[in-house]
N, C-alpha and C. Protein backbone atom coordinates (compact mmCIF):
# COMPACT_ATOMS: atom_id res chain seq x y z
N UNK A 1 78.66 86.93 -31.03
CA UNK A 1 78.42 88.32 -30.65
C UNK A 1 79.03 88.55 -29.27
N UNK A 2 79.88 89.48 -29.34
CA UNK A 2 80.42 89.75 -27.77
C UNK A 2 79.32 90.61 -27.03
N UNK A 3 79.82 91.10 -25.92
CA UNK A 3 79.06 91.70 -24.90
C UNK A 3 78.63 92.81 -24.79
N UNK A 4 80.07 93.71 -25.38
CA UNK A 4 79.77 94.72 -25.91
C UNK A 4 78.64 95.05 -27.45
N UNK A 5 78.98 94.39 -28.14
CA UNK A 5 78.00 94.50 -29.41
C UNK A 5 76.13 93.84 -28.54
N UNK A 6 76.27 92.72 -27.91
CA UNK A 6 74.69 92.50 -26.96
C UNK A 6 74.68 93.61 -26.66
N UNK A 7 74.84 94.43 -26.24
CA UNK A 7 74.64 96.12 -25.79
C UNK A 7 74.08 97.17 -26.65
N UNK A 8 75.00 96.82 -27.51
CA UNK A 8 74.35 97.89 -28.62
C UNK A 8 72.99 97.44 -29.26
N UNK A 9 73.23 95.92 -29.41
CA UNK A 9 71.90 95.50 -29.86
C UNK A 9 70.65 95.51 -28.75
N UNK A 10 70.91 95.38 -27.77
CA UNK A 10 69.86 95.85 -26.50
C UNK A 10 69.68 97.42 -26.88
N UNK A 11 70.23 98.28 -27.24
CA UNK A 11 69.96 99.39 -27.62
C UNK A 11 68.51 99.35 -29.07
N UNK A 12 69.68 99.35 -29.86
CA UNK A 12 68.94 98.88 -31.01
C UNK A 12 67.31 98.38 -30.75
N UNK A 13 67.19 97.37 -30.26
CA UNK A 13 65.94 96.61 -29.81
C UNK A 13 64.94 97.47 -28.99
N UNK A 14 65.37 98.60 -28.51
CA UNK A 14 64.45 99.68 -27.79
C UNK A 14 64.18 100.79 -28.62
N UNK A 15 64.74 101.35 -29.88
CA UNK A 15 64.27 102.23 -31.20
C UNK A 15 63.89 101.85 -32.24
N UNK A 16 63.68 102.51 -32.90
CA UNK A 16 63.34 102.01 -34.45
C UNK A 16 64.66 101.98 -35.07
N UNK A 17 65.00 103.92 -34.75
CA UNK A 17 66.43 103.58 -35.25
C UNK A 17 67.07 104.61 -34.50
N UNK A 18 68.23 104.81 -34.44
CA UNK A 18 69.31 105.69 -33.29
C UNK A 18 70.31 106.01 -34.40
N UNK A 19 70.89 106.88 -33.80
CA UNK A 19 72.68 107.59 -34.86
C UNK A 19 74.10 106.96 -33.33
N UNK A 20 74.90 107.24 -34.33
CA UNK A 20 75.99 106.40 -33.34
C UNK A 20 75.90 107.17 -32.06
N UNK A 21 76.41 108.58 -32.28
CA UNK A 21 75.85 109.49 -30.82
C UNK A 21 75.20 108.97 -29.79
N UNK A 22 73.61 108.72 -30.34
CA UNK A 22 72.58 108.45 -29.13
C UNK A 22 73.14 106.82 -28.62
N UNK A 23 73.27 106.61 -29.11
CA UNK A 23 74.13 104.65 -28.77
C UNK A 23 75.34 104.99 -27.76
N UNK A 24 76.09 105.51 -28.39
CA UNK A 24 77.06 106.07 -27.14
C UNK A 24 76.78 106.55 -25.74
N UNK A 25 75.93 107.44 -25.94
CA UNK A 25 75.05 108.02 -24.88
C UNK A 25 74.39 107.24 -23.95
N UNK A 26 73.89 106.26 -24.59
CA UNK A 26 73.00 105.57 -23.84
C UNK A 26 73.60 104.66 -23.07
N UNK A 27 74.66 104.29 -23.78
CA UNK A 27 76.05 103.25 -23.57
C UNK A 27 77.09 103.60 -22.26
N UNK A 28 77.32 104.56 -22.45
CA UNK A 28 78.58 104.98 -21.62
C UNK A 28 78.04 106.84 -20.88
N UNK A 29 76.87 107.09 -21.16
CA UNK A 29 75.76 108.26 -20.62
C UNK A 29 77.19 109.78 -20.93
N UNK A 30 77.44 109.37 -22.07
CA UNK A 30 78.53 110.51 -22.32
C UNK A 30 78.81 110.31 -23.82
N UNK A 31 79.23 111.68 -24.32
CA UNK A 31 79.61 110.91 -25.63
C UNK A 31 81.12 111.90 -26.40
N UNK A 32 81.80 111.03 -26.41
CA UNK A 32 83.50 111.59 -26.78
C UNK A 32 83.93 111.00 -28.10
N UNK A 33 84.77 111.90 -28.90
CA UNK A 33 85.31 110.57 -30.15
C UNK A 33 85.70 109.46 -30.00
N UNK A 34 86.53 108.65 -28.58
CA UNK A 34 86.78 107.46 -28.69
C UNK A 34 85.48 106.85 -28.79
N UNK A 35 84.53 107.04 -27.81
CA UNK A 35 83.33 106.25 -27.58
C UNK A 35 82.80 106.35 -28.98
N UNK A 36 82.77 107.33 -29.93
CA UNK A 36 81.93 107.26 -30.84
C UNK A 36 82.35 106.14 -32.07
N UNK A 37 84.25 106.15 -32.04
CA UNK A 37 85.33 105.17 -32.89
C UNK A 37 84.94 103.75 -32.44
N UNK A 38 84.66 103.54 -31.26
CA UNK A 38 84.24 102.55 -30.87
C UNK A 38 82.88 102.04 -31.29
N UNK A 39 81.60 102.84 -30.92
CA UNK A 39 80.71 102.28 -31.04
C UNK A 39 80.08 102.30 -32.79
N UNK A 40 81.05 103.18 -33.32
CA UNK A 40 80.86 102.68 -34.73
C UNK A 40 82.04 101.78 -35.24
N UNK A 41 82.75 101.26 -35.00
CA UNK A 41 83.21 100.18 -35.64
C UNK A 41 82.62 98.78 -34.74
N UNK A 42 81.99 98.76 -33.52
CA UNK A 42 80.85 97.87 -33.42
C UNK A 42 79.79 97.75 -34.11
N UNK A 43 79.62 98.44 -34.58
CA UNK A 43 78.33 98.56 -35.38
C UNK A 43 78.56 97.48 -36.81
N UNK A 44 79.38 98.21 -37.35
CA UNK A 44 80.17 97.52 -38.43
C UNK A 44 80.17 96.51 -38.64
N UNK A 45 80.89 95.98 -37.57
CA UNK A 45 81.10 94.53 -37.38
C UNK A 45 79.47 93.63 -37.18
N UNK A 46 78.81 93.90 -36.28
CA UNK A 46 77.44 93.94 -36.28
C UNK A 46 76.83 93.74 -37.55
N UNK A 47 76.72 94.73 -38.42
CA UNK A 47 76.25 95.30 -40.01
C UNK A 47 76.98 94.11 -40.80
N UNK A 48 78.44 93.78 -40.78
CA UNK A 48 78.90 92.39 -41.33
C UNK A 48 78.30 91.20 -41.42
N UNK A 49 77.85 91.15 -39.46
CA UNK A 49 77.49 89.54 -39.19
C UNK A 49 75.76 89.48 -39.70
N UNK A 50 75.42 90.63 -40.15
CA UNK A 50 74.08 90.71 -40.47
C UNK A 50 72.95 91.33 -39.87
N UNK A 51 73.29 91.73 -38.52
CA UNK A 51 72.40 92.30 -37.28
C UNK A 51 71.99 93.57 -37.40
N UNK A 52 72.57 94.40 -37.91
CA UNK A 52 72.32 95.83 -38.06
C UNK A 52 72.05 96.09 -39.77
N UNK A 53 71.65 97.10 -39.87
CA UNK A 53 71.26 97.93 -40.68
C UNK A 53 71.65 99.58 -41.03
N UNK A 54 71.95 100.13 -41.60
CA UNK A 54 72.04 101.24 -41.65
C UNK A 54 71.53 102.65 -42.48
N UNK A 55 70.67 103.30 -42.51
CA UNK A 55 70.36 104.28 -43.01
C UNK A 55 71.21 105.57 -42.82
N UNK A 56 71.95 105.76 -44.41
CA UNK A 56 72.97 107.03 -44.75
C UNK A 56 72.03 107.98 -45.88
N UNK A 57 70.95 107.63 -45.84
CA UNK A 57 70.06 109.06 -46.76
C UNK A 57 69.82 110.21 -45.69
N UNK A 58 70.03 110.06 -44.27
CA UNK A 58 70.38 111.95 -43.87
C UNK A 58 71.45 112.56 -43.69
N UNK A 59 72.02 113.57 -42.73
CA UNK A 59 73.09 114.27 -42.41
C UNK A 59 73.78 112.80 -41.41
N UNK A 60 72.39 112.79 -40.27
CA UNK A 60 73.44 111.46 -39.18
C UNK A 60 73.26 109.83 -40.23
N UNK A 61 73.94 108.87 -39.58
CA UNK A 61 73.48 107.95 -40.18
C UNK A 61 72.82 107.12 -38.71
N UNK A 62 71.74 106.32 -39.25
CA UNK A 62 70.88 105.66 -38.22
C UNK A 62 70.67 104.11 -38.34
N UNK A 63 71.04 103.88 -37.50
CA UNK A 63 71.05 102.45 -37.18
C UNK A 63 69.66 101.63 -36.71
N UNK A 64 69.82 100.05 -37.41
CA UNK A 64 68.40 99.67 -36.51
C UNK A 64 68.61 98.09 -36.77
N UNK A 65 68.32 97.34 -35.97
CA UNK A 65 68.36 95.93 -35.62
C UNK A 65 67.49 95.65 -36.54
N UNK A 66 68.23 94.26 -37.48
CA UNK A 66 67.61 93.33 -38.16
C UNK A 66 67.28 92.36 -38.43
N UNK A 67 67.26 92.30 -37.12
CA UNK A 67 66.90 90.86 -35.95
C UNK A 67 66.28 91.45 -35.21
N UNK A 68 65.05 90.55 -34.60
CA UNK A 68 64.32 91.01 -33.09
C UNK A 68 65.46 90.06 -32.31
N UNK A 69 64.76 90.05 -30.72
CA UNK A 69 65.34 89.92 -29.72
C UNK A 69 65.07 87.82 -29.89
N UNK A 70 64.07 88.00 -30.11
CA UNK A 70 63.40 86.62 -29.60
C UNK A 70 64.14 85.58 -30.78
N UNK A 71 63.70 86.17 -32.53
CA UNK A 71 65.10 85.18 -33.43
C UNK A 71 66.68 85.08 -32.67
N UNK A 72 67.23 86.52 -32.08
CA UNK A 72 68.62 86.28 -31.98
C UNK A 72 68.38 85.21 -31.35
N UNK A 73 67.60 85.44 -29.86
CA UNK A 73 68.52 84.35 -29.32
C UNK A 73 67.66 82.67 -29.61
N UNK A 74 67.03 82.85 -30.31
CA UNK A 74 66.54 81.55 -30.81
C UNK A 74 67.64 80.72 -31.61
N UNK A 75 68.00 82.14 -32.54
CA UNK A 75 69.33 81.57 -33.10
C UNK A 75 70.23 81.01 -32.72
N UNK A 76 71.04 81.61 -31.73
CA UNK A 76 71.99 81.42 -30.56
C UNK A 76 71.91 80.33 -29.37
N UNK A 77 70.53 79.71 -29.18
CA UNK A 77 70.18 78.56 -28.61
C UNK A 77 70.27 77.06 -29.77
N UNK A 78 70.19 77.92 -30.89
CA UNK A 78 70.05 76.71 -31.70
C UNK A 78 71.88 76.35 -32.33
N UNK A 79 72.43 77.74 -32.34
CA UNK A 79 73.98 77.03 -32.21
C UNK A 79 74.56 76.38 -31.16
N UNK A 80 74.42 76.63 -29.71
CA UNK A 80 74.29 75.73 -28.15
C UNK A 80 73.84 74.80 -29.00
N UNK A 81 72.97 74.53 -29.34
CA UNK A 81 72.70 72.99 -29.21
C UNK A 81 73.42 72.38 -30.46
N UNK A 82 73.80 72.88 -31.01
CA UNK A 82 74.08 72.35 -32.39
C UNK A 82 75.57 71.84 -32.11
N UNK A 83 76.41 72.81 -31.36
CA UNK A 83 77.90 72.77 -30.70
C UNK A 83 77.71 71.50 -29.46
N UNK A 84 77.20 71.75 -28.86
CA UNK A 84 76.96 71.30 -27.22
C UNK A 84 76.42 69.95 -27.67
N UNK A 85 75.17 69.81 -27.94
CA UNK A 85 74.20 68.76 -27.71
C UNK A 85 74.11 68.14 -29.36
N UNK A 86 74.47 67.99 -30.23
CA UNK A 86 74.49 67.57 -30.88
C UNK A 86 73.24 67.88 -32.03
N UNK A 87 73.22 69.06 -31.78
CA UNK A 87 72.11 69.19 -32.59
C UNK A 87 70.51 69.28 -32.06
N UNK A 88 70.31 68.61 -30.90
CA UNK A 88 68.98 68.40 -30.31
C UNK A 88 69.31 69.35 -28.86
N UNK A 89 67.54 69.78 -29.12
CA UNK A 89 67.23 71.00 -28.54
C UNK A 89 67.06 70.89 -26.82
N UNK A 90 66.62 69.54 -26.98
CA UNK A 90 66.07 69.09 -25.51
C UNK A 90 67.01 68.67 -24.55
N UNK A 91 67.74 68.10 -24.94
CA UNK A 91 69.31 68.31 -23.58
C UNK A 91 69.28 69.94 -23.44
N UNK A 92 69.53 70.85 -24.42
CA UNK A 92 69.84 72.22 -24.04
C UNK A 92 68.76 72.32 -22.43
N UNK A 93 67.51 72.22 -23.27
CA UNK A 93 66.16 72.92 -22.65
C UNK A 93 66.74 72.57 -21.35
N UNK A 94 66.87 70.87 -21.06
CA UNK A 94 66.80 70.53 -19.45
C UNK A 94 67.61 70.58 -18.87
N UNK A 95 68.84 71.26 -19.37
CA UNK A 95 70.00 71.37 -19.11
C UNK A 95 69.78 73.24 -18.23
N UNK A 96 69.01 73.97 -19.02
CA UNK A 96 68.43 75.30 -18.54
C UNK A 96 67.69 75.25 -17.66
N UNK A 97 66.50 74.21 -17.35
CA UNK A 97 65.73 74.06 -16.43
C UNK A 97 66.06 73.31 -15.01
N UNK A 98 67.34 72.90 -15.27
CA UNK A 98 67.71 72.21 -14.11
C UNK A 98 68.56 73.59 -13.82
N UNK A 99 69.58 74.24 -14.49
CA UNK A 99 70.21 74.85 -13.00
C UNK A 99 69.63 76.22 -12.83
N UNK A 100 68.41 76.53 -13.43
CA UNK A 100 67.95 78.07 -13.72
C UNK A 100 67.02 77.79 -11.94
N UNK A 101 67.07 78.86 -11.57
CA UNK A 101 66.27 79.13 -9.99
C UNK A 101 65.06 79.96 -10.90
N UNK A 102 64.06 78.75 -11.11
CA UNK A 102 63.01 78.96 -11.53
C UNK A 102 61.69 79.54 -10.22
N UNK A 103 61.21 80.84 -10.40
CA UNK A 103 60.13 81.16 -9.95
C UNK A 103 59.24 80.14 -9.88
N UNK A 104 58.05 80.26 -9.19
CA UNK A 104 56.67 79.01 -8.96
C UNK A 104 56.11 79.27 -10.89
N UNK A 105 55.97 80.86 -11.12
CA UNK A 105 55.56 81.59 -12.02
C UNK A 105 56.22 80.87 -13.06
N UNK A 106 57.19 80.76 -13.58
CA UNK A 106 57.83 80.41 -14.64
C UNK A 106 57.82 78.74 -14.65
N UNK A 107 57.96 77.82 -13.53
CA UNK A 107 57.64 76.26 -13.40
C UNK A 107 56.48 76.38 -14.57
N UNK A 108 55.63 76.92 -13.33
CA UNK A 108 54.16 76.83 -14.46
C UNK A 108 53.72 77.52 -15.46
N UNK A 109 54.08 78.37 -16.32
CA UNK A 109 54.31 78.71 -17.62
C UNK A 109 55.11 77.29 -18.17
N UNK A 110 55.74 76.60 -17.90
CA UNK A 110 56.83 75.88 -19.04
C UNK A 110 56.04 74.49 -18.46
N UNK A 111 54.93 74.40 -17.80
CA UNK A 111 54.76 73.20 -17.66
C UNK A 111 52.80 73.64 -18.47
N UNK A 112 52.96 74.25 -18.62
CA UNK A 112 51.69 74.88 -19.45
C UNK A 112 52.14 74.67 -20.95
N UNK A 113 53.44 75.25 -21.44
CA UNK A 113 53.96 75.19 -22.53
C UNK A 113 54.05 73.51 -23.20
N UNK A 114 54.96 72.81 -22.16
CA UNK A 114 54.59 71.24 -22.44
C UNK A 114 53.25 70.54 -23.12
N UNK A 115 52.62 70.85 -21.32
CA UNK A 115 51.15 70.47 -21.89
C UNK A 115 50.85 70.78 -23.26
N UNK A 116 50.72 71.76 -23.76
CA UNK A 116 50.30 71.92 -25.26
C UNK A 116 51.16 71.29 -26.32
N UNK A 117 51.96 70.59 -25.85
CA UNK A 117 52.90 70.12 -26.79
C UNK A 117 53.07 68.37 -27.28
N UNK A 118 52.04 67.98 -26.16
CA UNK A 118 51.45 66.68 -25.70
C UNK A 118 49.98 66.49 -26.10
């Protein structure tokens, strides 16, 4: 997923469902035919890889994520590791926890998380 399509799906993830228009809008706070050529053939592509959805039973057609936030990138951590680490999750993890500038707050959430895992 490129950066641009994470965008739209950060969109997506804040409605139920939106028309290409309001995506544009929200996107680029304007909305012109390129922007609209654009953000519907993102979509598309999106709707291909499986992420989107589309409802064409009104006049607009409305879009809506078919994925939450928390599968994508569960997903997307689990190809990292699958590419990267061989499959195992835990090089990823400490590989995140070492160079992430972890809050006191977040140490101890993930050392809470452990604990229960022990």
């Amino acid at each position: 997923v490129t950066e641009t399509e994470l965008a739209i799906l950060d969109v997506l993830w804040k409605t139920d469902s939106i028309s290409v228009r309001d995506i544009a809008e929200s996107l680029y706070q304007e909305h012109r035919p390129s922007l609209h050529a654009t953000v519907q053939s993102l979509l598309d592509r999106l709707a291909k890889k499986g992420y989107v959805a589309c409802d064409s039973s009104g006049f607009s057609h409305r879009y809506s994520a078919t994925i939450d936030r928390e599968a994508f990138v569960s997903r997307h951590l689990q190809q990292i590791a699958d590419s990267h680490f061989g499959g195992s999750v835990a090089p990823l993890l400490l590989t995140l926890i070492d160079k992430a500038k972890l809050s006191r707050r977040d140490r101890d959430a993930i050392r809470q998380i452990v604990s229960k895992l022990t």
